[in-house]
N, C-alpha and C. Protein backbone atom coordinates (compact mmCIF):
# COMPACT_ATOMS: atom_id res chain seq x y z
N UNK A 1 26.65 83.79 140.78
CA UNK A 1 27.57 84.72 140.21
C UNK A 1 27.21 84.94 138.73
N UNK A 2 27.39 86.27 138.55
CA UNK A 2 26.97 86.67 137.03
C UNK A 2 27.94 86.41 136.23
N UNK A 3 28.11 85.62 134.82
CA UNK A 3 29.18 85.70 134.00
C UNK A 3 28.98 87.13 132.64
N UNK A 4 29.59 87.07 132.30
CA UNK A 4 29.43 88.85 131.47
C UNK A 4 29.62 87.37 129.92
N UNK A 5 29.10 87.72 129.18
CA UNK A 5 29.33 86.81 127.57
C UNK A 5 29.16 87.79 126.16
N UNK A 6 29.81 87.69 125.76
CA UNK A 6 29.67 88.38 124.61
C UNK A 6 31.06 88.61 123.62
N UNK A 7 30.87 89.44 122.93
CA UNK A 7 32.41 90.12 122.18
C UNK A 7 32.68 90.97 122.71
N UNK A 8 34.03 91.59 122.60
CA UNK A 8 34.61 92.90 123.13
C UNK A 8 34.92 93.29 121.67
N UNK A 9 34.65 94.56 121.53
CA UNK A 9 34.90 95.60 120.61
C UNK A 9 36.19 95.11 119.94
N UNK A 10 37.28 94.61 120.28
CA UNK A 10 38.85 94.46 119.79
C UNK A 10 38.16 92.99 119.17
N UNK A 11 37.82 92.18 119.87
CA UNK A 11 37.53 91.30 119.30
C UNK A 11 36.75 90.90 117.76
N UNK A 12 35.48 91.85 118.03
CA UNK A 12 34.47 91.99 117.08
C UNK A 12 35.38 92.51 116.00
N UNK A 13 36.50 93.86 115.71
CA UNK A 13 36.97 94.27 114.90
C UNK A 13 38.32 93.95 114.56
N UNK A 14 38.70 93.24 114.74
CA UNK A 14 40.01 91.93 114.76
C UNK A 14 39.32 91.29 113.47
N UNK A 15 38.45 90.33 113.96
CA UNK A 15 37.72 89.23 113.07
C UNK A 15 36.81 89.98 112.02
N UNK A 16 36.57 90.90 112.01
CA UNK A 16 35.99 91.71 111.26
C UNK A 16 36.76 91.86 110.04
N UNK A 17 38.25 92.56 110.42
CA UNK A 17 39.39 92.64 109.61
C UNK A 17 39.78 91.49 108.62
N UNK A 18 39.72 90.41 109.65
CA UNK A 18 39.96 88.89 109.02
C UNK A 18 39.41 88.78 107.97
N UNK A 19 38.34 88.36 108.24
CA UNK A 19 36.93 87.90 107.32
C UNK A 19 36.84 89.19 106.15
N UNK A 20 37.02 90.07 106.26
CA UNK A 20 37.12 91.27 104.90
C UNK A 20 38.10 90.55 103.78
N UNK A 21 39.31 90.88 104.78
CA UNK A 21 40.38 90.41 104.17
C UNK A 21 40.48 89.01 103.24
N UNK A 22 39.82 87.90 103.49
CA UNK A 22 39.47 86.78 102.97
C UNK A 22 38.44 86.96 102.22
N UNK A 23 37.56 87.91 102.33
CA UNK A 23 36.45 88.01 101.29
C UNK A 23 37.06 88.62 100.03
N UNK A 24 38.17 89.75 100.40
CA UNK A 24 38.35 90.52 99.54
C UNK A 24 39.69 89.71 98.64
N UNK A 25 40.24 88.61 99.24
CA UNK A 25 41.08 88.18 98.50
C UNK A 25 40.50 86.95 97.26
N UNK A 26 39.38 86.13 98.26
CA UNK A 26 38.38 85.22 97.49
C UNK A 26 37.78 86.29 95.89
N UNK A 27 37.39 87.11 96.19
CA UNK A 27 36.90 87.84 94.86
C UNK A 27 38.11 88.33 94.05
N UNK A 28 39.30 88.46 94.04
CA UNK A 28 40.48 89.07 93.65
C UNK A 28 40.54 87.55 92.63
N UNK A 29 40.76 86.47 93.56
CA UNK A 29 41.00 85.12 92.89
C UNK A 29 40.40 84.52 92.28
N UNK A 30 39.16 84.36 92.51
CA UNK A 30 37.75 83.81 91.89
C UNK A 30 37.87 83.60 90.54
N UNK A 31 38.34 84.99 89.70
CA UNK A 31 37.93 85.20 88.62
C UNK A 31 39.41 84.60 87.37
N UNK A 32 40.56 84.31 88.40
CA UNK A 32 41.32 83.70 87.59
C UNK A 32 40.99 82.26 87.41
N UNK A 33 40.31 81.43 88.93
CA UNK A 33 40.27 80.36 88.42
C UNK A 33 39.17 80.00 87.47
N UNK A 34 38.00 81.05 87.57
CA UNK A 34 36.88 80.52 86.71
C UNK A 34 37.47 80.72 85.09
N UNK A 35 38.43 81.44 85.12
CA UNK A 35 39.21 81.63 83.89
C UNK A 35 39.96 80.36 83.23
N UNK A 36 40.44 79.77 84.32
CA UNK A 36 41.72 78.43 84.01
C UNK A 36 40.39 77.52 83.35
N UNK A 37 39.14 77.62 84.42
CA UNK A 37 38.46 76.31 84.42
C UNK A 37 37.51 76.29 82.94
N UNK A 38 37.45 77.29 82.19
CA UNK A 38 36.57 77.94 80.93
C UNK A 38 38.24 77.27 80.07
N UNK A 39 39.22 77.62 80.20
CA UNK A 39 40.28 77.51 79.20
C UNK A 39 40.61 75.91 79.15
N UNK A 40 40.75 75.67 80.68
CA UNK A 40 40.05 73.62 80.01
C UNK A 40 39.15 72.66 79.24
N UNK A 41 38.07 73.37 79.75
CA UNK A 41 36.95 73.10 79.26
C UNK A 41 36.62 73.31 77.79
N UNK A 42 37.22 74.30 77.43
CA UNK A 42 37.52 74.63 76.05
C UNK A 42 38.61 73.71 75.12
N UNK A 43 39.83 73.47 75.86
CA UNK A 43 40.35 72.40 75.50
C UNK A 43 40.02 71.27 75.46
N UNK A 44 39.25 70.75 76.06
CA UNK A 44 38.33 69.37 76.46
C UNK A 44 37.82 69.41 75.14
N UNK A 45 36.79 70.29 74.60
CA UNK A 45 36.16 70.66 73.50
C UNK A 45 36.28 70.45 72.73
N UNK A 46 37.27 71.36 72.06
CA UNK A 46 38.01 71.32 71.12
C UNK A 46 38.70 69.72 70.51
N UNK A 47 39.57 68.92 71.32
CA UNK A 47 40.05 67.77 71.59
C UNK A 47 38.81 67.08 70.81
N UNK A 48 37.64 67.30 71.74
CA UNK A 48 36.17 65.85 71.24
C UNK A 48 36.03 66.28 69.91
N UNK A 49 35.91 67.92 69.62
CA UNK A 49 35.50 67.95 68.20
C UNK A 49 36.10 68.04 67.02
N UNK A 50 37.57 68.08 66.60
CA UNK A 50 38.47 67.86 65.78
C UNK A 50 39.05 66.68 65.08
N UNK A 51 38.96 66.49 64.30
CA UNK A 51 39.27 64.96 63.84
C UNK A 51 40.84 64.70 64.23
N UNK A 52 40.86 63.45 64.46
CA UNK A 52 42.57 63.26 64.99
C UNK A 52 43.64 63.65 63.97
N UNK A 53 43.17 63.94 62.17
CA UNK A 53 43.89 64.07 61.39
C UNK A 53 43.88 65.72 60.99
N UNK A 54 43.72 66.34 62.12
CA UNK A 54 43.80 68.04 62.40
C UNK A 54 45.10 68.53 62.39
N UNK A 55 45.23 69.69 61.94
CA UNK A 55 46.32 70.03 61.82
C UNK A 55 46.85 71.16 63.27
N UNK A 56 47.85 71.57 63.51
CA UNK A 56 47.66 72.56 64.41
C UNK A 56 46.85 73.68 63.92
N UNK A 57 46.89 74.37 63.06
CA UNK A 57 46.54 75.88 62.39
C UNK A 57 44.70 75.20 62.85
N UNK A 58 44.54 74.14 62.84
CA UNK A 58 42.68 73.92 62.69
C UNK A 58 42.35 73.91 63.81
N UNK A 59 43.64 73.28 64.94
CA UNK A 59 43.08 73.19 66.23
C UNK A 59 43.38 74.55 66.86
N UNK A 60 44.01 75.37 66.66
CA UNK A 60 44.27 76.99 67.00
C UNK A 60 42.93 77.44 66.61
N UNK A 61 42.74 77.58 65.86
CA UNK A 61 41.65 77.69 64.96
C UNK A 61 40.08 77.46 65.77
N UNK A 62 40.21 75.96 66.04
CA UNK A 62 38.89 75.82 66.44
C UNK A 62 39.04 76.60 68.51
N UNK A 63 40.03 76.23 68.82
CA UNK A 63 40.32 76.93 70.67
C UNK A 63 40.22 78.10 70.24
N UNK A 64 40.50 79.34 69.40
CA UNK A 64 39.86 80.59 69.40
C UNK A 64 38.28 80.71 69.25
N UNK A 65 37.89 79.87 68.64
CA UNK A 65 36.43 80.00 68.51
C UNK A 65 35.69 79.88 69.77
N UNK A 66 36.23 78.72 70.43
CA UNK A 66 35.78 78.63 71.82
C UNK A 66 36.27 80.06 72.89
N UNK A 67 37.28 80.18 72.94
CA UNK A 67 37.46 81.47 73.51
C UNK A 67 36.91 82.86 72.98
N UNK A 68 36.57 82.97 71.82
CA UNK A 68 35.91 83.92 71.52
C UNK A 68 34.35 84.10 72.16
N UNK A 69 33.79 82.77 72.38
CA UNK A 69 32.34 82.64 72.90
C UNK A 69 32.23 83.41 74.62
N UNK A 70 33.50 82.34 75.10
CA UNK A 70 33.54 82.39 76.38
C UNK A 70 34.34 83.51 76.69
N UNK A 71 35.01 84.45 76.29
CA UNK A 71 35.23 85.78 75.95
C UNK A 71 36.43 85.44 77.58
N UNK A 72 37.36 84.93 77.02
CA UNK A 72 38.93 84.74 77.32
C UNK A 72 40.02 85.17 76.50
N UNK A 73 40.68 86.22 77.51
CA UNK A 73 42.16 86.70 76.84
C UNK A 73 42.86 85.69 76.34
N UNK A 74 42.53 84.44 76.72
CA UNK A 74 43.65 83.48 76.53
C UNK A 74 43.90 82.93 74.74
N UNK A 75 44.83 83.04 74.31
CA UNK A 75 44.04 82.57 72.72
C UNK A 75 45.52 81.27 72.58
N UNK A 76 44.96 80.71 71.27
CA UNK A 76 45.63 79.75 70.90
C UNK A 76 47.16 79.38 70.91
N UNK A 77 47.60 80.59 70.90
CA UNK A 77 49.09 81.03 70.22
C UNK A 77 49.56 80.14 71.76
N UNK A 78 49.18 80.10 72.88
CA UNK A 78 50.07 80.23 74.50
C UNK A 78 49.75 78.39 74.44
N UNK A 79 49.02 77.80 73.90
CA UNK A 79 48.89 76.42 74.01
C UNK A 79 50.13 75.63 73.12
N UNK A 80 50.45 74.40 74.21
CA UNK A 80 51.24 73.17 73.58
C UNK A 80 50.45 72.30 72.83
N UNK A 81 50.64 72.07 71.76
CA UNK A 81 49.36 70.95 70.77
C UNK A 81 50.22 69.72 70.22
N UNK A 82 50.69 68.70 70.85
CA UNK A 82 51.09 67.34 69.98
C UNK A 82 49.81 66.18 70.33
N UNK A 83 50.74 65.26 69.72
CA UNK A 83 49.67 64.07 69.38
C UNK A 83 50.50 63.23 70.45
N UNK A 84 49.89 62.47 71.24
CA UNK A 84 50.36 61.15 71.75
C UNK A 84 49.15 59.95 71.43
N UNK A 85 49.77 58.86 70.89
CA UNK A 85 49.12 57.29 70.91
C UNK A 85 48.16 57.71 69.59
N UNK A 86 48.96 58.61 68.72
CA UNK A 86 47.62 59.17 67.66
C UNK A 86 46.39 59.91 68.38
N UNK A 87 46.41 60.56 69.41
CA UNK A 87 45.05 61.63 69.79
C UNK A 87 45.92 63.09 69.80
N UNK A 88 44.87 63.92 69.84
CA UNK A 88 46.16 65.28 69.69
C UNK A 88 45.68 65.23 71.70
N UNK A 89 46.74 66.33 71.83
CA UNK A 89 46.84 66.16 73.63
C UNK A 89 46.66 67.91 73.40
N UNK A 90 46.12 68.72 73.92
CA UNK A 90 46.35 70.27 74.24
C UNK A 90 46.89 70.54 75.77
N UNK A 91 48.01 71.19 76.11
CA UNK A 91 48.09 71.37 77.11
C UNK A 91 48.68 73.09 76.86
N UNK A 92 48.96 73.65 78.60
CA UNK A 92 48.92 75.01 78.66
C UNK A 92 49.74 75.24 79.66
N UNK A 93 49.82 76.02 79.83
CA UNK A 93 51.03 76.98 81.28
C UNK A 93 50.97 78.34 81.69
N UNK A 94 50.79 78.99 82.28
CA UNK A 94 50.53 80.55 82.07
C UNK A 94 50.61 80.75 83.76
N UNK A 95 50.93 82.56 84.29
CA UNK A 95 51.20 82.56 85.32
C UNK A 95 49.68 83.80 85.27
N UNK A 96 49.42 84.28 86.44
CA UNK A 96 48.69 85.36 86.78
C UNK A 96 48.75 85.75 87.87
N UNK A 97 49.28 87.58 87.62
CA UNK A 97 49.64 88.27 88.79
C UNK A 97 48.50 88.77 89.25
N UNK A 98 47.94 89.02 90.20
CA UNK A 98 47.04 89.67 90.78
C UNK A 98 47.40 90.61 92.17
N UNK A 99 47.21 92.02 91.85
CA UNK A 99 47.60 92.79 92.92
C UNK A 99 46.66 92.88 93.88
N UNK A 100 47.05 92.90 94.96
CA UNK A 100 46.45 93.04 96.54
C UNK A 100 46.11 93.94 96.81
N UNK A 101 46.76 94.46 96.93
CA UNK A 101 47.02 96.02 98.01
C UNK A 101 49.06 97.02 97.52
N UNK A 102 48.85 97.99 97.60
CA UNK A 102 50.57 98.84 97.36
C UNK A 102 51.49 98.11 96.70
N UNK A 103 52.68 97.24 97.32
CA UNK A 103 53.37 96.92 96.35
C UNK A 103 53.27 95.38 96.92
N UNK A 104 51.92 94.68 96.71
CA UNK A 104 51.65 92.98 97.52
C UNK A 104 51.34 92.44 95.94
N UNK A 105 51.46 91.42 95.65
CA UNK A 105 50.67 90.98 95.09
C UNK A 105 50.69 89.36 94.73
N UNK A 106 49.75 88.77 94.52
CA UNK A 106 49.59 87.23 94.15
C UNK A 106 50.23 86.62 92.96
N UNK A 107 50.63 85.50 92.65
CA UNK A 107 51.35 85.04 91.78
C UNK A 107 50.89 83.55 91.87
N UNK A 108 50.31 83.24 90.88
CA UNK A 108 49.40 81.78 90.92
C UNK A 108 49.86 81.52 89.21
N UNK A 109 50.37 80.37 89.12
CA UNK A 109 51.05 79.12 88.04
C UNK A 109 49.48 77.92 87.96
N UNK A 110 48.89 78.14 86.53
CA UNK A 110 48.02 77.12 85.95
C UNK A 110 48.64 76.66 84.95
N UNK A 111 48.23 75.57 85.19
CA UNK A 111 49.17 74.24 84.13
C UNK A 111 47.77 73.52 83.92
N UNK A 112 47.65 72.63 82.85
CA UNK A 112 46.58 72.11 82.42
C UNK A 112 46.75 71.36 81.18
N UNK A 113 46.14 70.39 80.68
CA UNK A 113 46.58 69.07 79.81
C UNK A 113 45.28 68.58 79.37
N UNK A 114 44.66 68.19 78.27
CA UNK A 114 44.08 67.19 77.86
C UNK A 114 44.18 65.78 78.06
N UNK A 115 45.10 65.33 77.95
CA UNK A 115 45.80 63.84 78.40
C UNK A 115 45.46 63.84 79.56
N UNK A 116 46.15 62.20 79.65
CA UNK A 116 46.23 61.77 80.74
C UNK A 116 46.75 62.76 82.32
N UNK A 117 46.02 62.40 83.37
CA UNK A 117 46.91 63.31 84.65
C UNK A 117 48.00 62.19 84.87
């Protein structure tokens, strides 16, 4: 007996749909997180290269410089800057909407800290 194997047309364009749809949302998102992960990293930075007896205005100061390189909307003003145990700590919060499609859209919360997790 012959078995028939393959896709059926509904099938093929079902999963077709899928897989767009996930491609097209992966590139929508991509670019916020490579954003969060540049605005850490910058904080990380900043943190190693400031002397602990920095003031805020120096550490604003030096996180724009870094964001100016890495060419991020994000600037100094949106960061929390205290000191714990005598080290300064930078941390952050920020939301980003990203539209989908008509009236859809994404809503993703980055939080982020120098300190301890």
């Amino acid at each position: 007996m012959n078995h028939q194997r393959g896709v059926a047309l509904s099938g093929l364009l079902f999963w077709g749909f899928v897989i767009v749809m996930v491609a097209v949302l992966g590139m929508k998102v991509a670019p916020t997180a490579i954003e969060y992960g540049k605005i850490l990293k910058d904080s990380k930075a900043v943190v190693a290269q400031v002397p602990e007896t920095a003031s805020v205005a120096e550490v604003k100061a030096a996180f724009n410089k870094f964001a100016d390189v890495d060419h991020l909307d994000f600037k100094a003003d949106q960061l929390d800057i205290t000191k714990e145990n005598g080290k300064i700590v930078i941390s952050f919060e920020y939301e980003k909407r990203i539209p989908l499609f008509y009236n859809v859209s994404l809503l993703i919360d980055y939080k982020g800290s120098t300190g301890n997790p």
